[in-house]
Protein backbone atom coordinates (compact mmCIF):
# COMPACT_ATOMS: atom_id res chain seq x y z
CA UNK A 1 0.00 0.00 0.00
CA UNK A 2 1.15 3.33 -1.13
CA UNK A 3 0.84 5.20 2.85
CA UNK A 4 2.95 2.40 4.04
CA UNK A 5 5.95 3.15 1.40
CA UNK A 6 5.31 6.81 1.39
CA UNK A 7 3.58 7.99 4.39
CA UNK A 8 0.49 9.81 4.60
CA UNK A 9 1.95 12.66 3.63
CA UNK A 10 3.67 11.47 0.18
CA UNK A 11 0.89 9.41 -0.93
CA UNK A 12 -0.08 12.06 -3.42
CA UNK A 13 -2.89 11.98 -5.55
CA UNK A 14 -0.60 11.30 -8.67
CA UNK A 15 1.12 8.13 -7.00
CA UNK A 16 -2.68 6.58 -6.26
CA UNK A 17 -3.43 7.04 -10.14
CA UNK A 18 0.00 5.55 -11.00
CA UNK A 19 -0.51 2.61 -8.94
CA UNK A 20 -3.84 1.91 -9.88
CA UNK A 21 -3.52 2.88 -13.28
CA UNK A 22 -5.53 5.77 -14.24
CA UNK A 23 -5.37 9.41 -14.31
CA UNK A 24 -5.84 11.67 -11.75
CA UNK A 25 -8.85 13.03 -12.89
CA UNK A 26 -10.54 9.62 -13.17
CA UNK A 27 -9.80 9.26 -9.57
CA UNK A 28 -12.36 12.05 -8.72
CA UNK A 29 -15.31 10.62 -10.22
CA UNK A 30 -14.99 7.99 -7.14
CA UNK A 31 -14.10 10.13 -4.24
CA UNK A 32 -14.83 13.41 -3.85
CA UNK A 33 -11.23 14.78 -2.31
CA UNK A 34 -7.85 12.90 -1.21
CA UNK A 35 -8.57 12.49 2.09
CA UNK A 36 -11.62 10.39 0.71
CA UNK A 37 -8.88 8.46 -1.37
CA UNK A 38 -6.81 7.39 1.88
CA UNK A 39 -9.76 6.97 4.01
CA UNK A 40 -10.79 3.82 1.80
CA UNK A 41 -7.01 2.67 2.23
CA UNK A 42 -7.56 2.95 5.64
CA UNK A 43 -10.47 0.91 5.45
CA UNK A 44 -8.76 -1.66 2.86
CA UNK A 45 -6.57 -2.30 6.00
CA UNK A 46 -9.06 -2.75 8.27
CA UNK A 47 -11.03 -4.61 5.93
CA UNK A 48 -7.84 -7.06 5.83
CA UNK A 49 -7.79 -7.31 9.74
CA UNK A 50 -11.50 -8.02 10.21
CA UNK A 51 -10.60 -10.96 7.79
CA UNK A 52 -8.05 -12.03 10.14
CA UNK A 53 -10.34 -11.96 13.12
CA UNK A 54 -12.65 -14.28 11.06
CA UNK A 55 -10.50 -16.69 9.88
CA UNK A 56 -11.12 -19.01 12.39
CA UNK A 57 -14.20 -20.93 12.99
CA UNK A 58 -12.57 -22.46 15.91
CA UNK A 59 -15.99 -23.74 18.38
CA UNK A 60 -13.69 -22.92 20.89
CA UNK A 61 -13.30 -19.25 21.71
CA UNK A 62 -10.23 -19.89 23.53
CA UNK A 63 -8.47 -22.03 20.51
CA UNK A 64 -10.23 -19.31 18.32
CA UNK A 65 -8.12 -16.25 19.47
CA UNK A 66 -5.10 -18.24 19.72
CA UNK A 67 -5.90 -18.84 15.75
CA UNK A 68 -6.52 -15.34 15.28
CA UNK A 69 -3.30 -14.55 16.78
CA UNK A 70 -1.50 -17.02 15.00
CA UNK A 71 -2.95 -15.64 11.48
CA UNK A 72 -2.33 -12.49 12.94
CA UNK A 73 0.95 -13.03 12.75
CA UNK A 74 1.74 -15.10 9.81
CA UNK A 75 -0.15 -12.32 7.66
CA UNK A 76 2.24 -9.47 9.68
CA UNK A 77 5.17 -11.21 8.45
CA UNK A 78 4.23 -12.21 4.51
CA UNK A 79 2.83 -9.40 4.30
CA UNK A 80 4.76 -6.66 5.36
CA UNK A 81 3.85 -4.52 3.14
CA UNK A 82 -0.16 -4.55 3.41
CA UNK A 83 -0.44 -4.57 7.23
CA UNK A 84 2.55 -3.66 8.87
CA UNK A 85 3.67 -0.72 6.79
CA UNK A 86 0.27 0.47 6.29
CA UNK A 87 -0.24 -0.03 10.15
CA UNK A 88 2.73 2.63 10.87
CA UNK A 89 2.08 4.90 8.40
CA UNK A 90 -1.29 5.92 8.93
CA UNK A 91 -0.78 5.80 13.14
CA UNK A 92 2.19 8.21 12.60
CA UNK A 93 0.15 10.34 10.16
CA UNK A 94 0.01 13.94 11.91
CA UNK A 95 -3.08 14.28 14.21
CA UNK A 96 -4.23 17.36 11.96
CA UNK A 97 -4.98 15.24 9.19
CA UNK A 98 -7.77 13.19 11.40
CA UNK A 99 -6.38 9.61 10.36
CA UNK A 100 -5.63 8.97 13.42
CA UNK A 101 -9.60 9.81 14.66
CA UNK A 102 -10.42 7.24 12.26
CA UNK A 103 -7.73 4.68 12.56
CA UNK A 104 -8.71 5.24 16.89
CA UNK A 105 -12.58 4.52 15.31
CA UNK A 106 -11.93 1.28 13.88
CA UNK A 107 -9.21 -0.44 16.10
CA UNK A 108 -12.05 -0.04 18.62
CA UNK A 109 -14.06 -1.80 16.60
CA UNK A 110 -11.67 -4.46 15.76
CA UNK A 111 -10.95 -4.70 19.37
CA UNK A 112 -14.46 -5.19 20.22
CA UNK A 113 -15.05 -8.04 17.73
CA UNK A 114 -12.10 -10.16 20.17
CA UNK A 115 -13.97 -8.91 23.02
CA UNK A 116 -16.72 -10.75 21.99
CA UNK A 117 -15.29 -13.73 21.44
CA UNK A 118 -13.53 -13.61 25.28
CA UNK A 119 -17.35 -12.90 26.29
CA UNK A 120 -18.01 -16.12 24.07
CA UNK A 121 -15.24 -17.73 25.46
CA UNK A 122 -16.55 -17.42 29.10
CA UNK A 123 -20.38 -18.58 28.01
CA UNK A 124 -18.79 -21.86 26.92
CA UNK A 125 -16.79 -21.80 30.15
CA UNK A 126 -13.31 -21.78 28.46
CA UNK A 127 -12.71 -18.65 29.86
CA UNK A 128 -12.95 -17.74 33.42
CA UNK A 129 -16.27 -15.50 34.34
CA UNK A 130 -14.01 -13.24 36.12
CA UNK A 131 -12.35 -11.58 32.84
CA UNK A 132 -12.97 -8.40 31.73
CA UNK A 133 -13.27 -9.19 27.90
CA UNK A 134 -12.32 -5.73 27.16
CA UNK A 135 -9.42 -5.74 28.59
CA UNK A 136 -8.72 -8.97 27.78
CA UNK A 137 -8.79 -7.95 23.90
CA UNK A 138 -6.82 -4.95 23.90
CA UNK A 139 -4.15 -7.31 25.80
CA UNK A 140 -4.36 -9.16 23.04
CA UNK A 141 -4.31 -5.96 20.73
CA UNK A 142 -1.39 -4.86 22.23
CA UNK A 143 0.66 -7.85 21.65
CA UNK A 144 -0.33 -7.91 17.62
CA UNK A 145 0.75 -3.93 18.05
CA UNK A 146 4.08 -4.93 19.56
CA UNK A 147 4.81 -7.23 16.60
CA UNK A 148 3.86 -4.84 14.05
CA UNK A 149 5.99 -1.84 15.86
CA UNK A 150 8.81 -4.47 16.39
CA UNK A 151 8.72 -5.63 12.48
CA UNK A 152 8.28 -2.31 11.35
CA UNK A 153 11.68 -0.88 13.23
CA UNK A 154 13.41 -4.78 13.90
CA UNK A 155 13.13 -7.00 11.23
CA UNK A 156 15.08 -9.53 13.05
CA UNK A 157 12.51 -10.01 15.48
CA UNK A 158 11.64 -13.86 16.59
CA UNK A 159 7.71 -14.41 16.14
CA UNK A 160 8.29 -17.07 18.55
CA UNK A 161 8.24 -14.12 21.17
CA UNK A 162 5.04 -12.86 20.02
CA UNK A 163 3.50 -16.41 19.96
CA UNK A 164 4.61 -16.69 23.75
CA UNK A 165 3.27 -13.14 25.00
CA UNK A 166 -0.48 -14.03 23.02
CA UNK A 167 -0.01 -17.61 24.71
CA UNK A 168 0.52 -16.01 28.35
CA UNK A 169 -2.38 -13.80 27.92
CA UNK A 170 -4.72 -16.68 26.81
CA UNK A 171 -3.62 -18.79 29.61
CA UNK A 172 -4.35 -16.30 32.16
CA UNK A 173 -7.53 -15.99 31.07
CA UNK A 174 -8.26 -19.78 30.39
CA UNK A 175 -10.99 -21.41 32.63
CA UNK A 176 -7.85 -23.42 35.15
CA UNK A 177 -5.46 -20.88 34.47
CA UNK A 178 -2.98 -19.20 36.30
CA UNK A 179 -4.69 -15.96 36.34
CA UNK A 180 -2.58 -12.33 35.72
CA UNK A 181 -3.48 -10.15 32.29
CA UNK A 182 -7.24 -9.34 31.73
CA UNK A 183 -8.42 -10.89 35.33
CA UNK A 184 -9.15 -7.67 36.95
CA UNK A 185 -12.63 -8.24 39.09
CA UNK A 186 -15.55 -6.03 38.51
């Protein structure tokens, strides 16, 4: 994606024609002004990690967001330069330009779609009742953001370690765990 090589900034309405192979002009008779133009980038890469967070049909929540994770993290690393790129260059994008407003509108959203599946999770009793399911997700948010940061700047990064923070977070959670992350009491 063009934001992730070039920033918000340098993704210029002449490198979105080049790259998808029209002119300029023929851009506006789709969206009305470039910030239109990157908004529907934006949502290209949310539309990418909402297909990550339904790639599994795992019965089991639990086994379901370890999945997720998993996928997560495979697609992070083949595809650097859809999610991870992308990713950094729209939440470094200056806060005048309002990208970050709508990036902060749908990683809620994305957050709340794992939070649903922890709620899930403790309905089928694989998670304990105690959770907080929010919290729980943007643990879980924050260890896909800590790959992504630490691909983006590190390339040499293990996803081992990543596999083993997500897998300490779900067993903490888990129904017989050992407790920590996401168990706060209400």
């Amino acid at each position: 994606m063009l934001v992730g090589k070039h920033g918000v900034a340098g993704t210029s309405t002449a490198r979105i024609a080049a790259a998808v192979g029209v002119s300029e002009p023929a851009l506006y008779r789709h969206f009305e002004n470039r910030h239109q133009m990157l908004l529907a980038s934006l949502d290209a890469l949310y539309a990418v990690i909402f297909e990550i967070i339904d790639s599994s049909e795992n019965p089991d929540a639990l086994e379901r967001l370890r999945e997720i994770s998993r996928t997560h993290m495979d697609y992070g690393a083949n595809r650097y330069d859809v999610v991870v790129s992308s990713f950094l260059g729209f939440v470094s994008s200056p806060v005048e330009t309002g990208f970050r407003h709508e990036f902060e509108i749908r990683q809620e959203a994305a957050t709340s779609a794992l939070a649903v599946i922890v709620e899930e999770g403790k309905t089928q009793g694989t998670v304990r009742e105690d959770v907080d399911a929010q919290e729980t997700a943007w643990e879980l948010v924050g260890a896909f953001w800590a790959d992504i940061v630490a691909r983006g700047v590190l390339r040499s990064v293990d996803k081992s370690w990543t596999v083993r923070m997500v897998d300490v977070i779900l067993e903490s959670v888990a129904e017989g765990g050992t407790g920590g992350p996401g168990t706060r009491l209400r």
